[in-house]
C-alpha atoms as a PDB file:
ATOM      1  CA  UNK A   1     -94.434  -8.131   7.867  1.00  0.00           C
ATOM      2  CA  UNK A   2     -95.954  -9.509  10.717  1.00  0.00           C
ATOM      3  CA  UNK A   3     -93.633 -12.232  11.306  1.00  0.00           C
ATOM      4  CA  UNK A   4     -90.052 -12.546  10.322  1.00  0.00           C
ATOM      5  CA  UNK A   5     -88.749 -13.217   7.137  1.00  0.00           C
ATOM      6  CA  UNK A   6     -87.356 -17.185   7.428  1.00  0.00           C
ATOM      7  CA  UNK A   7     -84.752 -18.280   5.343  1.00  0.00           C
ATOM      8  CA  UNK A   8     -83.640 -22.144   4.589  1.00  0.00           C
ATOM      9  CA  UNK A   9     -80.389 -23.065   2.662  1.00  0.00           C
ATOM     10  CA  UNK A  10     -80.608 -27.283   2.094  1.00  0.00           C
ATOM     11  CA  UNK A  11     -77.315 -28.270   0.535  1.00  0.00           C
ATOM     12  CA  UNK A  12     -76.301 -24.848  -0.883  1.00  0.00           C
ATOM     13  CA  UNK A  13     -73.252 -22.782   0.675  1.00  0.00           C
ATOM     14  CA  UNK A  14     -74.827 -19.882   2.569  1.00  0.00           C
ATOM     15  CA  UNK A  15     -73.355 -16.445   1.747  1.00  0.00           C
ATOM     16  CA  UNK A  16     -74.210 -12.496   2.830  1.00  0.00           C
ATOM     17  CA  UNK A  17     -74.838 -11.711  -0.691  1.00  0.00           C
ATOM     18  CA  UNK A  18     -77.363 -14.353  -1.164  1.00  0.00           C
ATOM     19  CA  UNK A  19     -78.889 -12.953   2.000  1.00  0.00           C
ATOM     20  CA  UNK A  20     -78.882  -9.418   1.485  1.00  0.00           C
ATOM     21  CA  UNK A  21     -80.458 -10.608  -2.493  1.00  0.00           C
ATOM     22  CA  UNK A  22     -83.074 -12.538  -0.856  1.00  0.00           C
ATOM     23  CA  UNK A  23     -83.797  -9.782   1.635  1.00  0.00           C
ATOM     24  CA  UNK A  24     -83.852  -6.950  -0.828  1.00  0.00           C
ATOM     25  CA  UNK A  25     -86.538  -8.958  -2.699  1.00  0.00           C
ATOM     26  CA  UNK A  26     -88.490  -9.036   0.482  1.00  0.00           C
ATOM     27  CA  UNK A  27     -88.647  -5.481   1.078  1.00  0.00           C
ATOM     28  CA  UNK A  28     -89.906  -5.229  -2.380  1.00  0.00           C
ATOM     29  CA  UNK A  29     -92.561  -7.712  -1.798  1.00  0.00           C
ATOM     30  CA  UNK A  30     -93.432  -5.909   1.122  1.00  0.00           C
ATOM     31  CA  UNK A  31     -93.836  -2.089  -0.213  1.00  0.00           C
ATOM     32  CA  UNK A  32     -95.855  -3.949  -2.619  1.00  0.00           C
ATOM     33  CA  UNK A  33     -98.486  -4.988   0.547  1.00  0.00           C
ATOM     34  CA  UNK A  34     -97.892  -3.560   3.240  1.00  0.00           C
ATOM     35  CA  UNK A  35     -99.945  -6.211   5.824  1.00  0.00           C
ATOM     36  CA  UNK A  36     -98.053  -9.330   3.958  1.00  0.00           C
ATOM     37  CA  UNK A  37     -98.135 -11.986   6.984  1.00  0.00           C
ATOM     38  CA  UNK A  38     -95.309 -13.705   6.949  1.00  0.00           C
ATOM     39  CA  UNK A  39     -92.301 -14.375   3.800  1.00  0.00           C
ATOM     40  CA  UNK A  40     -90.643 -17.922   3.839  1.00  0.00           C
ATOM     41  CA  UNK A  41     -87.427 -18.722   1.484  1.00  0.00           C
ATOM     42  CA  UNK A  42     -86.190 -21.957   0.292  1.00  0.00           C
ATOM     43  CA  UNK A  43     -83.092 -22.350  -1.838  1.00  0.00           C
ATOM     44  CA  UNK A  44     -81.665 -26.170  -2.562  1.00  0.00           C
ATOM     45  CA  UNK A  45     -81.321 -28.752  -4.809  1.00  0.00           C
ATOM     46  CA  UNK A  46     -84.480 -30.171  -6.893  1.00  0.00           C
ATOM     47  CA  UNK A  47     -84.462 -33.590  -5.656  1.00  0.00           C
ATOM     48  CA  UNK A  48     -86.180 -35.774  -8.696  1.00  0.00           C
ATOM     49  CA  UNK A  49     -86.370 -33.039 -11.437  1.00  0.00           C
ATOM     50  CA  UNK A  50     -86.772 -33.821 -14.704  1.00  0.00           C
ATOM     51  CA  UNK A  51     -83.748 -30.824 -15.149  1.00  0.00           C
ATOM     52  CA  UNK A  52     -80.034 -32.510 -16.418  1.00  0.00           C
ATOM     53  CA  UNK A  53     -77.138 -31.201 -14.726  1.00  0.00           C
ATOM     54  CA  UNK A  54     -77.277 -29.366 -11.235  1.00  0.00           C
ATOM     55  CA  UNK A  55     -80.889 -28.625 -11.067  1.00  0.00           C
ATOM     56  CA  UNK A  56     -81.576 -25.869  -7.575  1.00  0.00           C
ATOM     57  CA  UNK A  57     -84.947 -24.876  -6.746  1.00  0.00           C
ATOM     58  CA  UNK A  58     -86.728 -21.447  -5.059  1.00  0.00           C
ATOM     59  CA  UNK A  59     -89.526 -21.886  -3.324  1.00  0.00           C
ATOM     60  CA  UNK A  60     -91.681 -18.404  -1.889  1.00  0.00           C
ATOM     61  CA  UNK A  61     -93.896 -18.781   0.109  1.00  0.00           C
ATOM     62  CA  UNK A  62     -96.274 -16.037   1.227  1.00  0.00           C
ATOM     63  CA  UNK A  63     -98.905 -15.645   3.596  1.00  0.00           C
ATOM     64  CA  UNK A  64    -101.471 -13.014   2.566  1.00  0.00           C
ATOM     65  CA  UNK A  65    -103.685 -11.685   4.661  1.00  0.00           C
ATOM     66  CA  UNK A  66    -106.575 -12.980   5.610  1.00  0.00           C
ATOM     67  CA  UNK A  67    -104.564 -15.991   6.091  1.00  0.00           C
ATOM     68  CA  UNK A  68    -104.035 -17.020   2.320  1.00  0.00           C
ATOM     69  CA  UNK A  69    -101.108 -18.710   1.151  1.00  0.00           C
ATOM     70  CA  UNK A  70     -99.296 -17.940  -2.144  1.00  0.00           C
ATOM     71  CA  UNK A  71     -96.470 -20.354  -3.603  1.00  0.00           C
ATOM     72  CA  UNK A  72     -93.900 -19.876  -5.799  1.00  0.00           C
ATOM     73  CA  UNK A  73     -91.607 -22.495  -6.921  1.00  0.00           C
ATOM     74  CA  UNK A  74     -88.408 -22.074  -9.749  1.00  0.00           C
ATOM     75  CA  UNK A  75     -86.173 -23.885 -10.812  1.00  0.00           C
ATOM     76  CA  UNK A  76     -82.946 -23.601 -12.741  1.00  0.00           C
ATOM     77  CA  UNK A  77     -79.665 -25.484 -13.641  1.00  0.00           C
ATOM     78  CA  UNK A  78     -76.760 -23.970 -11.701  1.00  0.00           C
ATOM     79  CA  UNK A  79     -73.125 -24.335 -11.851  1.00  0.00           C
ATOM     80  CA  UNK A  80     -71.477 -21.477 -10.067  1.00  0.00           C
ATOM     81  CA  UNK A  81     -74.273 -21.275  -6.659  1.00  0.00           C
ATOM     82  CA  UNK A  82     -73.040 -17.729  -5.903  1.00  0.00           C
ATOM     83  CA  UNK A  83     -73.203 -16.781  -9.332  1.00  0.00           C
ATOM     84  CA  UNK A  84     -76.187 -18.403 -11.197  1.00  0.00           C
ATOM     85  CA  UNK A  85     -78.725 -18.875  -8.361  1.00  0.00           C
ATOM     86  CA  UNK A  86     -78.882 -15.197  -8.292  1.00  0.00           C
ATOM     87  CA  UNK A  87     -81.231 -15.577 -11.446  1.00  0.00           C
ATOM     88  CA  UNK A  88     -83.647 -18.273 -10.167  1.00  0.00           C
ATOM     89  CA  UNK A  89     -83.935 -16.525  -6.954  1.00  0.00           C
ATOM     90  CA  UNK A  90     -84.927 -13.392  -9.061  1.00  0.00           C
ATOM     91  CA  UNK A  91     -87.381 -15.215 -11.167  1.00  0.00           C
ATOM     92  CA  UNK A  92     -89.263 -16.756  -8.363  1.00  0.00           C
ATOM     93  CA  UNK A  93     -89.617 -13.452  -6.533  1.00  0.00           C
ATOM     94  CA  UNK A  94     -90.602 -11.416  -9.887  1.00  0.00           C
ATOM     95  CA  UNK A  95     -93.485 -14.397 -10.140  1.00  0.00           C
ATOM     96  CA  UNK A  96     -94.541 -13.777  -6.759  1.00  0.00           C
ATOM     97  CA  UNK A  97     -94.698  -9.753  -7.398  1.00  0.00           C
ATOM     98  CA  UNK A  98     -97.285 -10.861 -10.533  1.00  0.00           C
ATOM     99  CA  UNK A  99     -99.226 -12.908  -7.628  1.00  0.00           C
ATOM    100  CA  UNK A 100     -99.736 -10.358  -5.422  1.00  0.00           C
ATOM    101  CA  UNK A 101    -100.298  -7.858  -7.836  1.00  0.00           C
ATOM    102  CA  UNK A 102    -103.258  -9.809  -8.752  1.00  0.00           C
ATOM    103  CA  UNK A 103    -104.171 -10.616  -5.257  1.00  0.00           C
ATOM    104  CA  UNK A 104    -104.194  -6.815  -4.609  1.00  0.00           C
ATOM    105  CA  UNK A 105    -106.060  -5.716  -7.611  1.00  0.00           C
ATOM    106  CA  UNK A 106    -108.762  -8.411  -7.007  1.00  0.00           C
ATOM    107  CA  UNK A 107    -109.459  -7.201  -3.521  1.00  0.00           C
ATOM    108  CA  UNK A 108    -109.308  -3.547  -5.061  1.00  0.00           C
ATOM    109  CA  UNK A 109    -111.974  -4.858  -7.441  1.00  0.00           C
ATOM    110  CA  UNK A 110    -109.446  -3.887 -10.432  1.00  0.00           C
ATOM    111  CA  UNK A 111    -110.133  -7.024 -12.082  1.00  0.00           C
ATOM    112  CA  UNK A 112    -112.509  -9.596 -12.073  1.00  0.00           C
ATOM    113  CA  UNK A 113    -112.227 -12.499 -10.331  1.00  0.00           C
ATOM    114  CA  UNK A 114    -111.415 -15.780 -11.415  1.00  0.00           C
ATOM    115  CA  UNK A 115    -111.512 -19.141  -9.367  1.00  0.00           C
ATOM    116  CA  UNK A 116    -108.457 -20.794  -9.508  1.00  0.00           C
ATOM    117  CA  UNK A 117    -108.759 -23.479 -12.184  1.00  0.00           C
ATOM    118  CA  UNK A 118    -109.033 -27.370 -10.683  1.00  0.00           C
ATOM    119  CA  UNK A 119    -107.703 -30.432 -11.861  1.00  0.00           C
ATOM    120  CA  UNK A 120    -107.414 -34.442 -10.999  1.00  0.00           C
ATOM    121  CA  UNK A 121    -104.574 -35.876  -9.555  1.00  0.00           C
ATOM    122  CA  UNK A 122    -103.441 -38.459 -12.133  1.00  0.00           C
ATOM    123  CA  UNK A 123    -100.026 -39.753 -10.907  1.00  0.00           C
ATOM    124  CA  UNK A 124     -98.510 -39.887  -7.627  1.00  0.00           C
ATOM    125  CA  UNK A 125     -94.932 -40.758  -6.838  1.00  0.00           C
ATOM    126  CA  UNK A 126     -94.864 -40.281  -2.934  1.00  0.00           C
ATOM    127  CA  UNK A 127     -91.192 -41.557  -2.303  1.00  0.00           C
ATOM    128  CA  UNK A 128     -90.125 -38.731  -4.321  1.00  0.00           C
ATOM    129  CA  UNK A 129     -92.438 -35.862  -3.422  1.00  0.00           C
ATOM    130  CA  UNK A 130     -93.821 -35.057  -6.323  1.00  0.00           C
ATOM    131  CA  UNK A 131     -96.826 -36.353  -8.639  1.00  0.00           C
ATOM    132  CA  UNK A 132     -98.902 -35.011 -11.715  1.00  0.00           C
ATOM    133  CA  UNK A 133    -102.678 -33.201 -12.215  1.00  0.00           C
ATOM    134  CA  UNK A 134    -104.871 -33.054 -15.232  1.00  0.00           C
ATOM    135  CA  UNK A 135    -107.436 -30.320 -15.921  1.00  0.00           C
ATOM    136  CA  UNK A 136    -110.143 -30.959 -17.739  1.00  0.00           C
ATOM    137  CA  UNK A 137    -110.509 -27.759 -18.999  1.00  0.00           C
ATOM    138  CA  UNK A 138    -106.940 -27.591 -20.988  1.00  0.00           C
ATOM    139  CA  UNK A 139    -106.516 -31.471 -20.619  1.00  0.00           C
ATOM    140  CA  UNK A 140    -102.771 -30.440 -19.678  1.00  0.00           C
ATOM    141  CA  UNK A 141    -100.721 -32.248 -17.487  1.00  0.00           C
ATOM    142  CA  UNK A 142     -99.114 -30.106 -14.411  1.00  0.00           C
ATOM    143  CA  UNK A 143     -96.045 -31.407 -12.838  1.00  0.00           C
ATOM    144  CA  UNK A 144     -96.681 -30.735  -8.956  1.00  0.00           C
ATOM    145  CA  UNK A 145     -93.951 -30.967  -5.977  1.00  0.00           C
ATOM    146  CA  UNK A 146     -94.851 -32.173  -1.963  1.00  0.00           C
ATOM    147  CA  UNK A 147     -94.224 -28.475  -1.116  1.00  0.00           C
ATOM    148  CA  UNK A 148     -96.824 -27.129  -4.080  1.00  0.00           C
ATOM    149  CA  UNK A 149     -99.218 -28.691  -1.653  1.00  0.00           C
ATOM    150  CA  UNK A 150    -101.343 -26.169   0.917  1.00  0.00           C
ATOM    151  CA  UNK A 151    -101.582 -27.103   4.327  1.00  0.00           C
ATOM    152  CA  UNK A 152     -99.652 -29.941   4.205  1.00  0.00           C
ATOM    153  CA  UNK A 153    -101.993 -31.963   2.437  1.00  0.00           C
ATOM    154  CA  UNK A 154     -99.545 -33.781   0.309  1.00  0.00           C
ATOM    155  CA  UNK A 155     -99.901 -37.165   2.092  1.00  0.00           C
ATOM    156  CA  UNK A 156    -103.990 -36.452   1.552  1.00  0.00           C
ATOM    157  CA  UNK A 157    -103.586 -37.110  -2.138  1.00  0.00           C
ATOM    158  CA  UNK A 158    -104.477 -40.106  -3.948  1.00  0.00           C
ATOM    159  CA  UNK A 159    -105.154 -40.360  -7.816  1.00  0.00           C
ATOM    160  CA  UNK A 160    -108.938 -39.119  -8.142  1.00  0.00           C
ATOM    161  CA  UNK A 161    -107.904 -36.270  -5.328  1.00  0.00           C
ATOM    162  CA  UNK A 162    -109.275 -33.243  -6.861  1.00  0.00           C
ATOM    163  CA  UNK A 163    -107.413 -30.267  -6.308  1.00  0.00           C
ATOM    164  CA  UNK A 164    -107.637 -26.264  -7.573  1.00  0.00           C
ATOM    165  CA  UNK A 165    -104.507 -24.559  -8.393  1.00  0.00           C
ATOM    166  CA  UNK A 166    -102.093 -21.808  -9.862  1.00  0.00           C
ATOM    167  CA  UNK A 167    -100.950 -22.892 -13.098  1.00  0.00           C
ATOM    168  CA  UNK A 168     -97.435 -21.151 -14.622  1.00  0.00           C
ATOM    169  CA  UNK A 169     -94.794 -22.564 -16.571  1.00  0.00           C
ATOM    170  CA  UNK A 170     -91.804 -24.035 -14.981  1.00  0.00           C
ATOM    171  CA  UNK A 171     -88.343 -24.720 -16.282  1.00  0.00           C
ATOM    172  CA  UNK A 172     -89.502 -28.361 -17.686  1.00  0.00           C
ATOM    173  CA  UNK A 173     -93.111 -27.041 -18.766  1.00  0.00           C
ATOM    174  CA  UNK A 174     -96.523 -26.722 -17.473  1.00  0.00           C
ATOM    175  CA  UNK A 175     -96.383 -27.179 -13.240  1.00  0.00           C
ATOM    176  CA  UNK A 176     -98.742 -26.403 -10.770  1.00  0.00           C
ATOM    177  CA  UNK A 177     -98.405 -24.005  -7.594  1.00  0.00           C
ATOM    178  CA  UNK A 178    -100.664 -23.648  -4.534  1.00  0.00           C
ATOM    179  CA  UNK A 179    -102.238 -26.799  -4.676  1.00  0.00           C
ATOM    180  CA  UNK A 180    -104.957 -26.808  -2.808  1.00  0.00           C
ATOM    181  CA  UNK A 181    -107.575 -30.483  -1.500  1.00  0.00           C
ATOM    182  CA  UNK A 182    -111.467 -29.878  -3.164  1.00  0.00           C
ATOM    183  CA  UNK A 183    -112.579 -33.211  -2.511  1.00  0.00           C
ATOM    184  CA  UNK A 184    -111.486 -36.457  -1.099  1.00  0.00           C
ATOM    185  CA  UNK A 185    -111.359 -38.960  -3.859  1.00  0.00           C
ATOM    186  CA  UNK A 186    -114.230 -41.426  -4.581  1.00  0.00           C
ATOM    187  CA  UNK A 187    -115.380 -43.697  -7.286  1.00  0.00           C
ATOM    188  CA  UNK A 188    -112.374 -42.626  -9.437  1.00  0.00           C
ATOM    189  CA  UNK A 189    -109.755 -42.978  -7.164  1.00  0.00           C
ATOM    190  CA  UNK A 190    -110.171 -46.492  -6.220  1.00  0.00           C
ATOM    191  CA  UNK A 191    -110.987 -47.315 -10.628  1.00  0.00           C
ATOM    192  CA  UNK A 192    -107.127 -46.417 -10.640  1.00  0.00           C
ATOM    193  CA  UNK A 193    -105.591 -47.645  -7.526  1.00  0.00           C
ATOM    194  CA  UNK A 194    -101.917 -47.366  -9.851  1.00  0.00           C
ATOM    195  CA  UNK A 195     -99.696 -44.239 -10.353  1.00  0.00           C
ATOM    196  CA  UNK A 196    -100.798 -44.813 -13.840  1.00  0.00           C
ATOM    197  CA  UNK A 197    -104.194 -43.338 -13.673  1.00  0.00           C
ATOM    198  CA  UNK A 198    -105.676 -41.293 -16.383  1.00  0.00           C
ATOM    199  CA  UNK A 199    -108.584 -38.577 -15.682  1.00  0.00           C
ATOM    200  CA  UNK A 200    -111.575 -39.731 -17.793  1.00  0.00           C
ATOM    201  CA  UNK A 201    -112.211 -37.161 -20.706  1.00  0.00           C
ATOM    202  CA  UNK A 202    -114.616 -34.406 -19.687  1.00  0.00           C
ATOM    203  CA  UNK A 203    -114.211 -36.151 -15.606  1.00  0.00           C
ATOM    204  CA  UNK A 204    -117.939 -38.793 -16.351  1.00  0.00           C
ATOM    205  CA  UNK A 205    -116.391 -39.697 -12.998  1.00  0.00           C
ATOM    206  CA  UNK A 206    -115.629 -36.951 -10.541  1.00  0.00           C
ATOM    207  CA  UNK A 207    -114.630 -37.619  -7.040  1.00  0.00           C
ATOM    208  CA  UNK A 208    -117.379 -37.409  -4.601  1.00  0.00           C
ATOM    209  CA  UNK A 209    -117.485 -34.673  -2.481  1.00  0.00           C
END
């Protein structure tokens, strides 16, 4: 990599053998692509998950080159942290493998490509870094966290934001990854001023651009 792999414990007891797990999954993200850009780690608790128990998140981040950012985020309820976080740590890293897999074969022109799918931000709870999007296309809700956000756009958002993004399924269900601003919002941000907002069926009122 370009830059050095940065790790970040937040409220978790930092051991070698997390570290030498977390950097063995590097390597292997970087014989995968060999220009990656930079590789940045997060391991903590989930603040405000929906999880029971001792919910810890993993959050990869990756910047690909030219300059484009994938994110990964896990989460998993852990009792024993040297024991069980070994497992979320491994999941988030085997779902960034599957994104720059894709990435790769896209650029390789193995695959087609498809645009990232977009959605409406529908609820927003800023005091607890998180919020929800609805795509029109599915009509699913996406659970989305402050650090899902690209470019620290999180404080950008408003309900009628809309947004494109990496769906997968997290540990509670649907969530959203690599969020990414399309348009500021417009009429349909300020019809639902409340964290309550619904997006309209089929989006009769879009955000303007």
């Amino acid at each position: 990599m370009q830059i050095p792999l940065e790790v970040k414990f937040n409220d978790v007891d930092r051991s070698q053998w997390l570290d030498d797990y977390i950097e063995e999954r590097v390597e292997r993200l970087d014989r995968m692509c060999d220009n990656l850009i930079s590789c940045r780690v997060t391991v903590g608790r989930a603040q405000h998950s929906h999880n029971t128990g001792n919910p810890y998140r993993v959050l990869v981040e990756v910047t690909f080159p030219p300059k484009k950012d994938l994110v990964v985020d896990k989460q998993g309820t852990v009792g024993d942290t040297q024991v069980q976080l070994r497992p979320v740590i491994r999941r988030a890293f085997e779902a960034m493998e599957k994104r720059i897999q894709k990435e790769t074969d896209m650029r390789n022109g193995d695959v087609k490509h498809h645009e990232e799918p977009t959605a409406m931000v529908v609820r927003l709870f800023p005091e607890q870094d998180y919020g929800f999007i609805k795509s029109p296309s599915d009509n699913e809700e996406y659970f989305f966290h402050r650090n899902a956000v690209l470019h620290g756009d999180f404080d950008r958002l408003t309900p009628g934001t809309e947004v494109r993004f990496e769906p997968q399924m997290g540990y509670d269900g649907p969530q959203a990854s690599s969020v990414q601003v399309v348009s500021k919002p417009g009429v349909a941000a300020t019809d639902h001023p409340e964290n309550g907002a619904e997006a309209p069926a089929g989006w009769e009122a879009r955000p303007q651009k």
